[in-house]
C-alpha atoms as a PDB file:
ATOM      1  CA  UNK A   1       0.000   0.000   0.000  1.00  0.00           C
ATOM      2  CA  UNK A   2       1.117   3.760  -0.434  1.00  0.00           C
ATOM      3  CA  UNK A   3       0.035   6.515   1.958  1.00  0.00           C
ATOM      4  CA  UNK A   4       0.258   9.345  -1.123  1.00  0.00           C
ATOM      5  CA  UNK A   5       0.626   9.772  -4.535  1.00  0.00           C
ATOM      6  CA  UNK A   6       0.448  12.529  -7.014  1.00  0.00           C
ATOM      7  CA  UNK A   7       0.852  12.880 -10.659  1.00  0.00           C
ATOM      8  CA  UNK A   8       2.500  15.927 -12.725  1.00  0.00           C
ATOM      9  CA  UNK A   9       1.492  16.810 -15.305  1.00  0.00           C
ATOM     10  CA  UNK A  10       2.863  19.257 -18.618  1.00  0.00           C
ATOM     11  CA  UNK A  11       1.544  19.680 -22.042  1.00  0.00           C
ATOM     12  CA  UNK A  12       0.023  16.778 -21.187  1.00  0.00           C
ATOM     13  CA  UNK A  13      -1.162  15.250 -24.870  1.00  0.00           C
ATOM     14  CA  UNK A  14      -4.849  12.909 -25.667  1.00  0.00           C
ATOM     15  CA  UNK A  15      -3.196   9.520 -25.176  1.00  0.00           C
ATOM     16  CA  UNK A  16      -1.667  10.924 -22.051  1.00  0.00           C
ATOM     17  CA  UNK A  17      -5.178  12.094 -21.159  1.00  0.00           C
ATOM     18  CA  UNK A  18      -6.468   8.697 -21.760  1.00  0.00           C
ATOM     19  CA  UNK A  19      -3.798   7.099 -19.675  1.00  0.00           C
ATOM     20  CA  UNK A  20      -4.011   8.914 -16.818  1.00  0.00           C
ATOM     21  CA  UNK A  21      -7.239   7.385 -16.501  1.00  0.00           C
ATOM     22  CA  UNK A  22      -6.133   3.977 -16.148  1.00  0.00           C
ATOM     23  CA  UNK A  23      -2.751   4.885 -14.066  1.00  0.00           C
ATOM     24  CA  UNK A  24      -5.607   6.720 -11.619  1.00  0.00           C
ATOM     25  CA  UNK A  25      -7.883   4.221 -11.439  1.00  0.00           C
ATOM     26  CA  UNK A  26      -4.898   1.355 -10.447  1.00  0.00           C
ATOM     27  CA  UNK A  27      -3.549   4.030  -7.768  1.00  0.00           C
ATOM     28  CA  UNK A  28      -7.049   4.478  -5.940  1.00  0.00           C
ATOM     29  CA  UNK A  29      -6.814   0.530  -5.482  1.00  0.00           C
ATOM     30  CA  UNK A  30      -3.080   1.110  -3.655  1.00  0.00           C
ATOM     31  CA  UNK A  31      -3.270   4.718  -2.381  1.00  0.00           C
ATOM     32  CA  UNK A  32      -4.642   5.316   1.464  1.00  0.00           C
ATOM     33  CA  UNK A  33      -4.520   9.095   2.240  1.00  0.00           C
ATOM     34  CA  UNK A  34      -4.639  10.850  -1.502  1.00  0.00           C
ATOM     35  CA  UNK A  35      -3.946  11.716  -4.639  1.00  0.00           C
ATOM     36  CA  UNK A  36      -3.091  14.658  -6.535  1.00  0.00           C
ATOM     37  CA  UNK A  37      -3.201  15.133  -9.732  1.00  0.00           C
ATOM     38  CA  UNK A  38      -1.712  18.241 -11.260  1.00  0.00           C
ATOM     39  CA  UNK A  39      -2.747  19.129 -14.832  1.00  0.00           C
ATOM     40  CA  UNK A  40      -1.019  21.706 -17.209  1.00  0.00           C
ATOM     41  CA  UNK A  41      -1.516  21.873 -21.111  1.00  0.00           C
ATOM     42  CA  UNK A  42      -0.908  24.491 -23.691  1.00  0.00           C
ATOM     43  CA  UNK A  43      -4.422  25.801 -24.538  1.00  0.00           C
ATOM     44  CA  UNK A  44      -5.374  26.469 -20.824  1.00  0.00           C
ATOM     45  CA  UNK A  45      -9.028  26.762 -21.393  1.00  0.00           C
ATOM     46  CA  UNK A  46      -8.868  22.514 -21.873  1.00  0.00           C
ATOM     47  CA  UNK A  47      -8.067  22.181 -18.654  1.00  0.00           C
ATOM     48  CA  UNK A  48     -11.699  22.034 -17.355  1.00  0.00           C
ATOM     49  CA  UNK A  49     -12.497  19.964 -19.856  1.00  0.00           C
ATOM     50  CA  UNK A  50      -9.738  17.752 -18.829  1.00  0.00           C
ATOM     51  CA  UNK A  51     -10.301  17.925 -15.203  1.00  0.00           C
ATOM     52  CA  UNK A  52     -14.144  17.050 -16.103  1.00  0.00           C
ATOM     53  CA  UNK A  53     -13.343  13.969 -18.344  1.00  0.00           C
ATOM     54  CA  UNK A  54     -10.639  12.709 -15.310  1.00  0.00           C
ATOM     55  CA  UNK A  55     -12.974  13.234 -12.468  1.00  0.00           C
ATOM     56  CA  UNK A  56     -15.928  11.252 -13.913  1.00  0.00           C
ATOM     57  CA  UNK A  57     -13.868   8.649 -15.822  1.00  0.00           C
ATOM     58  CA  UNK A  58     -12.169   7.843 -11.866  1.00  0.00           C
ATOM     59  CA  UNK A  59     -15.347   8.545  -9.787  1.00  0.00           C
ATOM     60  CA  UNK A  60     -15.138   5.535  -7.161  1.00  0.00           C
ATOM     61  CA  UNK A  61     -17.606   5.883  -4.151  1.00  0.00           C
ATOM     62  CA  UNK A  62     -15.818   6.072  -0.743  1.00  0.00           C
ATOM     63  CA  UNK A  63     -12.663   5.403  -2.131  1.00  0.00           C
ATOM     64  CA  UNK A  64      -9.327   7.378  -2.211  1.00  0.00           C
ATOM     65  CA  UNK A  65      -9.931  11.308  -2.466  1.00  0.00           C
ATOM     66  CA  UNK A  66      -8.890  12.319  -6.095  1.00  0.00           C
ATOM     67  CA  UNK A  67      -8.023  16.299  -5.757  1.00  0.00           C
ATOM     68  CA  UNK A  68      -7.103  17.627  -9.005  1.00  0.00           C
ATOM     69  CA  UNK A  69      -4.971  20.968  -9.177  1.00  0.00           C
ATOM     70  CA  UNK A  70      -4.930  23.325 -12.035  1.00  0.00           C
ATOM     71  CA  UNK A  71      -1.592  26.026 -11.263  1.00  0.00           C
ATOM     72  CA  UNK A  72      -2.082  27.875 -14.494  1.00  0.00           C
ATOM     73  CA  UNK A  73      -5.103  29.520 -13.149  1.00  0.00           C
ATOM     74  CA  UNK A  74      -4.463  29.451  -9.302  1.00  0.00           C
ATOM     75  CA  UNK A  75      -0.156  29.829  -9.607  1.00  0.00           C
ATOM     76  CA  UNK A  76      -0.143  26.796  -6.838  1.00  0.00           C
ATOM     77  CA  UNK A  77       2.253  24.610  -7.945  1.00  0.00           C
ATOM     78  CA  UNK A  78       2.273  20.755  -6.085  1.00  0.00           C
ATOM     79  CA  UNK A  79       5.337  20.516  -3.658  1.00  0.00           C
ATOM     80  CA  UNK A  80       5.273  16.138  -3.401  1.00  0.00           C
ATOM     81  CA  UNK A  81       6.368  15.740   0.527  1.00  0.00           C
ATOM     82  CA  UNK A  82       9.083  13.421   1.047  1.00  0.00           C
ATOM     83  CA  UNK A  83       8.406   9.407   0.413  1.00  0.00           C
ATOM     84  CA  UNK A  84       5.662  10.388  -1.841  1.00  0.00           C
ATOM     85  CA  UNK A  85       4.858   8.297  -4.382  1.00  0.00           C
ATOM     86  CA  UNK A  86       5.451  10.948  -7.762  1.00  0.00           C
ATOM     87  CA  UNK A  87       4.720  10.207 -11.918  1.00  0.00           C
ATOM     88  CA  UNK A  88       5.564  12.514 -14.691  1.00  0.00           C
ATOM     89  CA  UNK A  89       4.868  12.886 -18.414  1.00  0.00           C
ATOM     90  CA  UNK A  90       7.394  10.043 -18.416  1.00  0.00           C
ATOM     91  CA  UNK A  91       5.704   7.460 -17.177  1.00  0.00           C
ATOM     92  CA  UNK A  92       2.339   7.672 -19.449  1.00  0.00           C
ATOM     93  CA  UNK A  93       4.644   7.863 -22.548  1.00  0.00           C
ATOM     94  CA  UNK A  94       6.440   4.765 -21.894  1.00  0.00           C
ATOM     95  CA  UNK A  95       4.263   1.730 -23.226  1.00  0.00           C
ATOM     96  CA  UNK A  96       5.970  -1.334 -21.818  1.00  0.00           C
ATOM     97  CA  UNK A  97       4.996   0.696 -17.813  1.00  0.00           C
ATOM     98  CA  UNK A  98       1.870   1.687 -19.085  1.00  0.00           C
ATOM     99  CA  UNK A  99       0.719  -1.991 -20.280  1.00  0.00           C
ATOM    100  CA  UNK A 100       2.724  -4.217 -17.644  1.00  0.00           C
ATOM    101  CA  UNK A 101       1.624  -1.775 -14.662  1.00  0.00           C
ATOM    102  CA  UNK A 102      -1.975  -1.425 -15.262  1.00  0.00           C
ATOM    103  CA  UNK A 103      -4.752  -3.619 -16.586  1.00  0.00           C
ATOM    104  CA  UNK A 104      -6.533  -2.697 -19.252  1.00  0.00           C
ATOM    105  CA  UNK A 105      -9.766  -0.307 -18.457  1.00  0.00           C
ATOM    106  CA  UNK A 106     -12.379   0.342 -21.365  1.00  0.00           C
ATOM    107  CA  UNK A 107     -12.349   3.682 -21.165  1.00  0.00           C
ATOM    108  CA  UNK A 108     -14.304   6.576 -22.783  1.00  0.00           C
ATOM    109  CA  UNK A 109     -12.566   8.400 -25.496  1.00  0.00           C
ATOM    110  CA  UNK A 110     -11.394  12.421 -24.495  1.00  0.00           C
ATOM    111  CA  UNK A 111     -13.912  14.566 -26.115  1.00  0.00           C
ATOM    112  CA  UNK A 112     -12.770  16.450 -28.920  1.00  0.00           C
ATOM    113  CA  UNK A 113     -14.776  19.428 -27.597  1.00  0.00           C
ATOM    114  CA  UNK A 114     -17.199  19.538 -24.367  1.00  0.00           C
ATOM    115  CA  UNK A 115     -19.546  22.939 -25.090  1.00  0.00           C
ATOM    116  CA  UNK A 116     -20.544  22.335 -21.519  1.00  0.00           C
ATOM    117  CA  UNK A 117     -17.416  24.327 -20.521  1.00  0.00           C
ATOM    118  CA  UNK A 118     -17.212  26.566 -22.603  1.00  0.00           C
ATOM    119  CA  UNK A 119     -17.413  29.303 -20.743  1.00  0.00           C
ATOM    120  CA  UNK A 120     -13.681  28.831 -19.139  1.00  0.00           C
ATOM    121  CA  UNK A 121     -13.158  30.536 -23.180  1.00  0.00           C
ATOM    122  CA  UNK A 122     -14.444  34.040 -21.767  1.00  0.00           C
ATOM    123  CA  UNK A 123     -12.711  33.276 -18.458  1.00  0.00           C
ATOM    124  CA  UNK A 124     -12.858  36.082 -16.048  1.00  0.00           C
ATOM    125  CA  UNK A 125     -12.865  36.257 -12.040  1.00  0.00           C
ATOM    126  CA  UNK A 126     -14.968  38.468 -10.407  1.00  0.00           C
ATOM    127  CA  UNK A 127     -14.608  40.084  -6.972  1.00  0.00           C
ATOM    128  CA  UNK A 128     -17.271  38.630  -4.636  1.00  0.00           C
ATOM    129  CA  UNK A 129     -18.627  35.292  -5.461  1.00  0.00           C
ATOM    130  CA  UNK A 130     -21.280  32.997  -3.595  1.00  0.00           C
ATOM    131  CA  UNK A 131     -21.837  28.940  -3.658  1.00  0.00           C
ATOM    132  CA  UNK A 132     -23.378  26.622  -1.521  1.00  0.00           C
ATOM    133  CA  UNK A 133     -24.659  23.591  -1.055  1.00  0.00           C
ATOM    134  CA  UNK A 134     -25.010  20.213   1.229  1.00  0.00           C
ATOM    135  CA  UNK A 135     -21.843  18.367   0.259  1.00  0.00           C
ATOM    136  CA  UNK A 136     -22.308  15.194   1.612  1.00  0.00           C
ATOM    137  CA  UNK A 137     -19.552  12.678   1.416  1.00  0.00           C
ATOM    138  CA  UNK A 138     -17.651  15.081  -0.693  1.00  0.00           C
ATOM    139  CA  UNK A 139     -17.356  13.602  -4.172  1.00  0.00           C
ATOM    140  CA  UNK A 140     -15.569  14.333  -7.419  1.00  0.00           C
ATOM    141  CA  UNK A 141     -18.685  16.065  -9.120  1.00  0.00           C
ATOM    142  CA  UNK A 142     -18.463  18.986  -5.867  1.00  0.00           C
ATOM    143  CA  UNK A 143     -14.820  19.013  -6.035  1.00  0.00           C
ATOM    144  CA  UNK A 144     -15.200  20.427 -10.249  1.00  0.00           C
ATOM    145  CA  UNK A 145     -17.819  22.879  -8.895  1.00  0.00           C
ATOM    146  CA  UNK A 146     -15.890  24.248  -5.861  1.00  0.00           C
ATOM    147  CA  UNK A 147     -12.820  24.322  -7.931  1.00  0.00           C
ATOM    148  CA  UNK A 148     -14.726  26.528 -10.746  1.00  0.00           C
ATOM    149  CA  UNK A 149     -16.289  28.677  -8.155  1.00  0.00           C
ATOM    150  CA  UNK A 150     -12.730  29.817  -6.767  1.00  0.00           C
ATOM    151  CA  UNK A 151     -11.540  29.854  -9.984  1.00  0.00           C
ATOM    152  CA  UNK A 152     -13.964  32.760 -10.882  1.00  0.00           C
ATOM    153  CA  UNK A 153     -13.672  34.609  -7.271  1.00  0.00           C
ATOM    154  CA  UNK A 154     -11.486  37.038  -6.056  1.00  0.00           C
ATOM    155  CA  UNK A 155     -13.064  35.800  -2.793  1.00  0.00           C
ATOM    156  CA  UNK A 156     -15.406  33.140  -2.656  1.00  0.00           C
ATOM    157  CA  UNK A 157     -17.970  32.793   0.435  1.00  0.00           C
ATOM    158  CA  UNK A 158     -19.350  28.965   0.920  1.00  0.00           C
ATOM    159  CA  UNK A 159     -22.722  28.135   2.557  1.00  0.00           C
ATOM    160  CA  UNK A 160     -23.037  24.954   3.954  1.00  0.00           C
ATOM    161  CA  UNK A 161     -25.682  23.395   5.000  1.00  0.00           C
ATOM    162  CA  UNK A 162     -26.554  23.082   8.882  1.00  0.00           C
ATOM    163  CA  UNK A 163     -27.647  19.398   9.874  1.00  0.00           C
ATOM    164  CA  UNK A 164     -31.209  20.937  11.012  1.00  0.00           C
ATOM    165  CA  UNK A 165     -32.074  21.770   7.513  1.00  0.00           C
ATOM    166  CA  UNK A 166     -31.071  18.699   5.666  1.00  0.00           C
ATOM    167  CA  UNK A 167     -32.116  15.913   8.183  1.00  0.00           C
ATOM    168  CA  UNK A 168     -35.495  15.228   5.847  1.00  0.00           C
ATOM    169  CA  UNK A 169     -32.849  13.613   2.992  1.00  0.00           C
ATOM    170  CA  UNK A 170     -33.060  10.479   2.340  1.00  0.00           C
ATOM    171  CA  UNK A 171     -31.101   8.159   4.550  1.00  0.00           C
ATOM    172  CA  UNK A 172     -30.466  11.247   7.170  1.00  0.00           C
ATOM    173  CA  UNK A 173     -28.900   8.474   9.601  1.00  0.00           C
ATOM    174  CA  UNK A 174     -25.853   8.646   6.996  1.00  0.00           C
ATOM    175  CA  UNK A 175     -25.661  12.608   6.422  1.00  0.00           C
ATOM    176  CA  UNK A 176     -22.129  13.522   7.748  1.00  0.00           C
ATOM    177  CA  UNK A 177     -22.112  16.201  10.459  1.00  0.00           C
ATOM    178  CA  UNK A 178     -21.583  20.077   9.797  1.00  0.00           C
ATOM    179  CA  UNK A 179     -18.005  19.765  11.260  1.00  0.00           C
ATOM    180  CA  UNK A 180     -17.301  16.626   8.935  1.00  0.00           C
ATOM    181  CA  UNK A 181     -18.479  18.194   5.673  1.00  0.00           C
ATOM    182  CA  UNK A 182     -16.722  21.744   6.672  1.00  0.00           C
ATOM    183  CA  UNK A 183     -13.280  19.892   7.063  1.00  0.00           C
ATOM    184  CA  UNK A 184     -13.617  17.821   3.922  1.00  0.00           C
ATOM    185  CA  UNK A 185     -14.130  21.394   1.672  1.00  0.00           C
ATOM    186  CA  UNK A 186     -10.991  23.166   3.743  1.00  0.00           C
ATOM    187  CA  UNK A 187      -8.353  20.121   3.262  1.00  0.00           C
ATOM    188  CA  UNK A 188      -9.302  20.235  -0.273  1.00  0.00           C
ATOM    189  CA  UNK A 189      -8.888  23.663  -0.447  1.00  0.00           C
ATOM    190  CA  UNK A 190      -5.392  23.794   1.104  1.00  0.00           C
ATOM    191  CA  UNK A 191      -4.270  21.259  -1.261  1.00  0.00           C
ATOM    192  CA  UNK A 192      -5.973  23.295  -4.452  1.00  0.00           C
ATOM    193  CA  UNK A 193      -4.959  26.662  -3.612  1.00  0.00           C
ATOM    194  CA  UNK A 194      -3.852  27.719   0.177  1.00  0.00           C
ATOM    195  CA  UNK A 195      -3.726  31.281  -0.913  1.00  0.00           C
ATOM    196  CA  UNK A 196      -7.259  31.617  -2.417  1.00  0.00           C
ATOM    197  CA  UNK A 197      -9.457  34.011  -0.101  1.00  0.00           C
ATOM    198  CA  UNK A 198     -12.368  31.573   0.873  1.00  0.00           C
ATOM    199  CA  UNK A 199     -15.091  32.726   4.016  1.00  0.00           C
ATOM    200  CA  UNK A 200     -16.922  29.519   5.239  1.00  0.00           C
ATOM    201  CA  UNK A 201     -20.917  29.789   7.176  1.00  0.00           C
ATOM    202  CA  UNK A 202     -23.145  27.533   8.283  1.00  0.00           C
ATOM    203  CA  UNK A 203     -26.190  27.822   5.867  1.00  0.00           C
ATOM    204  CA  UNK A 204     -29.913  27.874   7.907  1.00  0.00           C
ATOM    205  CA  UNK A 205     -31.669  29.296   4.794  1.00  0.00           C
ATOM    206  CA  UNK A 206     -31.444  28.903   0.565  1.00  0.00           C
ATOM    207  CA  UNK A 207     -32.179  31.994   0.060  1.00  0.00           C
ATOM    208  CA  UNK A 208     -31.289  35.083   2.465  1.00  0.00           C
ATOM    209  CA  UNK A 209     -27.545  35.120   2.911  1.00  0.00           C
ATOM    210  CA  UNK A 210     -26.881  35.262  -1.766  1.00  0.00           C
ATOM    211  CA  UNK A 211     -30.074  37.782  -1.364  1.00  0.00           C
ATOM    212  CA  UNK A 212     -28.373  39.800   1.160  1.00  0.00           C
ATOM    213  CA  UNK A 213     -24.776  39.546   0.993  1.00  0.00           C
ATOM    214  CA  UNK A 214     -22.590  41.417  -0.938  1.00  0.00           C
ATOM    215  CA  UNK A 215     -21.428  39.101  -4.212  1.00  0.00           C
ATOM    216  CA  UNK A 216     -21.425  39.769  -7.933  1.00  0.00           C
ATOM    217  CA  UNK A 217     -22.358  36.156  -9.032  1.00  0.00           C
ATOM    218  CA  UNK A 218     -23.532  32.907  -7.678  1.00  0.00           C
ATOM    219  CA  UNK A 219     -22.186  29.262  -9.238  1.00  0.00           C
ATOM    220  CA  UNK A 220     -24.170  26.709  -9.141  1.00  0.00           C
ATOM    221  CA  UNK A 221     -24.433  23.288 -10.699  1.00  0.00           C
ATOM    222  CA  UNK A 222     -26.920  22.524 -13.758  1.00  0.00           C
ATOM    223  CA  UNK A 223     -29.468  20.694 -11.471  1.00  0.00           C
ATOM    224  CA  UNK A 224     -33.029  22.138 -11.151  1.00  0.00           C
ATOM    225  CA  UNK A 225     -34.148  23.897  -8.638  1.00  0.00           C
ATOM    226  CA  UNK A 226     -31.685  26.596  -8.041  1.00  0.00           C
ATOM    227  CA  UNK A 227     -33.652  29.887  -5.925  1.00  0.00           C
ATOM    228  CA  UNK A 228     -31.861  32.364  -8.276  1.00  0.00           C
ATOM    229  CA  UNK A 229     -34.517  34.086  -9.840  1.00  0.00           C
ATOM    230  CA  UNK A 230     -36.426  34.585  -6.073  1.00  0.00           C
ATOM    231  CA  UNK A 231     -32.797  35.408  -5.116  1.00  0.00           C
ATOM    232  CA  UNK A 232     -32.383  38.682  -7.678  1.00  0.00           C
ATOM    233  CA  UNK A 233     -35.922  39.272  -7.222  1.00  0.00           C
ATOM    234  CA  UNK A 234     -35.100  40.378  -3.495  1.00  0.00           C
ATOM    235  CA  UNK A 235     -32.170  42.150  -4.373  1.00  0.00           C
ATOM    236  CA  UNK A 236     -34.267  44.104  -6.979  1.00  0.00           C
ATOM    237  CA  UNK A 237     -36.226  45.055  -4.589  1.00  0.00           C
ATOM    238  CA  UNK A 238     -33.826  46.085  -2.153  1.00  0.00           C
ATOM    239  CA  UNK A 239     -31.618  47.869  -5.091  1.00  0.00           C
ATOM    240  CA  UNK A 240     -28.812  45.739  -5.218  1.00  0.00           C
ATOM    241  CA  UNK A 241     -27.149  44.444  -7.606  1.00  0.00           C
ATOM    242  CA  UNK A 242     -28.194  41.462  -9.874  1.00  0.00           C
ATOM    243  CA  UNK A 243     -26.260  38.592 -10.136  1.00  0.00           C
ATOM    244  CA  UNK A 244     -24.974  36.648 -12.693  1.00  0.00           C
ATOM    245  CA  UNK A 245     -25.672  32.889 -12.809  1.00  0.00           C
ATOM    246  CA  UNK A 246     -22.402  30.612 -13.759  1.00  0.00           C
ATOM    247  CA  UNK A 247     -23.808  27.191 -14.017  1.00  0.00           C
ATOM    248  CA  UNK A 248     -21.376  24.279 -14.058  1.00  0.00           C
ATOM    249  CA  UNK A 249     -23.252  20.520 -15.747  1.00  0.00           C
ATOM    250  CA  UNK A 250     -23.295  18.036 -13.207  1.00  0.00           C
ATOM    251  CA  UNK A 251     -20.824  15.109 -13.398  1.00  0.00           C
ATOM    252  CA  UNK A 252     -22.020  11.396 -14.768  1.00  0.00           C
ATOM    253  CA  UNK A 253     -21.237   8.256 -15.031  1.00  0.00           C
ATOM    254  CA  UNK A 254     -23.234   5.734 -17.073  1.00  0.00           C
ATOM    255  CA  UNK A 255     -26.236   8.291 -17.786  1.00  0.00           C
ATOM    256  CA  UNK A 256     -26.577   9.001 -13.812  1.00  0.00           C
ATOM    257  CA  UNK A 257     -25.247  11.957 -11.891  1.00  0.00           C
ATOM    258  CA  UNK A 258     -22.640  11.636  -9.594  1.00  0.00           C
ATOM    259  CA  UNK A 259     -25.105  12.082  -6.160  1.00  0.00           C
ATOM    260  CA  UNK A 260     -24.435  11.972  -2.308  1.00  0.00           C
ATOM    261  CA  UNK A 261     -28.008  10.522  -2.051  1.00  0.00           C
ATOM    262  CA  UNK A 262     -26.581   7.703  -4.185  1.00  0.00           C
ATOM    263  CA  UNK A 263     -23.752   7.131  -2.245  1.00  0.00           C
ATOM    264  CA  UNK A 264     -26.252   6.991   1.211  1.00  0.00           C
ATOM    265  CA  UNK A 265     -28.033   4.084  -0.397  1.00  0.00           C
ATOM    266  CA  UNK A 266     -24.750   2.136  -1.037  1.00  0.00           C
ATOM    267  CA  UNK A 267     -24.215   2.694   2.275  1.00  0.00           C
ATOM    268  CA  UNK A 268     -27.346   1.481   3.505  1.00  0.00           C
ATOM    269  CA  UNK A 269     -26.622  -1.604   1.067  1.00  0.00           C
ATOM    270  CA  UNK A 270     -23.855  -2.783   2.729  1.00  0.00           C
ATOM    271  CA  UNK A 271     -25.028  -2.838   6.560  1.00  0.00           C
ATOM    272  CA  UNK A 272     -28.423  -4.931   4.680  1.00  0.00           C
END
């Protein structure tokens, strides 16, 4: 077994894309704190879409935490701490590694183009932004969306739920705790980027605090449901300002979103 791992990434190419697939999904089977996976290519705005493609192509419930780290936008390069387990460029070019090390994985082809992210093509970061949301056994599909949401932020204020106001989910015995889901979102953060200006609450209603505070947009993920318009509508009438909307798709594997809800029930599953 090996405590930590990363992988380093620069101009990384499509069949290194592809590979980095398979070397991730042999190193969650191995790796017991972490890994880190640090991408860098020439046309920057692909590195969404490559982040995207990795995170749902290595989605594994419960397993090793997969934090993915994009230094061309947040200048935080990876430091590997001493006995850690580190691949390069190297490694994915080499075919007799790549095919005696790992075991073949079907795996789904890099897009050529993802219009889902296309916004990271008009990238810009504005001063106040606002997210929130449950995150429940923090997965791979919240770890895209926080990392977008700092990404465009200058300062980035997180909401997260209180346990009062999500103990009617389903499988509530399972919800982690306040404290539990807080800590999750700040070690991923300090691996991502320690220097990004981040202001963490305890959210006890959907609506006030974005309706209230003082932001210039709100990210969110493409599920329904979102209070935006009520949101502005208060601000309107208060004379604030209006704000924009950056909408991130969810992450899916096999036609079904990546869920917490879904990870609950597997849960549940194996104590049955």
């Amino acid at each position: 077994m090996v405590y930590r791992c990363c992988i380093l990434l620069t101009n990384i190419s499509k069949i290194e894309i592809e590979r980095v697939v398979g070397l991730l999904r042999f190193l969650q089977e191995i790796v017991v704190d972490r890994i880190v996976c640090e991408i860098q290519c020439e046309e920057k705005e692909n590195v969404i879409r490559i982040t995207r493609y990795i995170y749902e192509q290595c989605y594994r419930e419960l397993k090793t935490p997969l934090y993915i780290l994009m230094p061309q936008y947040t200048e935080n390069y990876y430091q590997p701490e001493e006995g850690e387990l580190v691949f390069r460029n190297e490694a994915l070019r080499n075919d007799s590694f790549y095919t005696q090390t790992i075991e073949k994985i079907p795996l789904i082809p890099f897009p050529e183009y993802n219009k889902t992210d296309e916004y990271m093509e008009n990238y810009k970061k504005y001063r106040s932004g606002y997210i929130d949301g449950t995150y429940d056994h923090l997965h791979s599909g919240h770890l895209l969306l926080l990392s977008v949401a700092s990404l465009f932020s200058s300062h980035l204020t997180i909401g997260i739920c209180s346990d009062s106001i999500i103990k009617h989910k389903k499988h509530s015995d399972f919800l982690q705790t306040y404290p539990q889901r807080l800590s999750k979102i700040q070690t991923f953060f300090n691996i991502f980027n320690p220097k990004a200006h981040i202001s963490y609450f305890e959210l006890f209603d959907s609506i006030i605090p974005a309706s209230e505070g003082d932001y210039d947009v709100v990210i969110s993920s493409s599920e329904p449901g979102h209070p935006i318009f009520e949101i502005n509508s208060r601000r309107a009438q208060r004379s604030m300002n209006i704000l924009e909307n950056l909408i991130v798709q969810v992450l899916s594997i096999s036609e079904n979103k990546i869920s917490s809800s879904f990870t609950r029930e597997n849960l549940v599953r194996k104590i049955l």
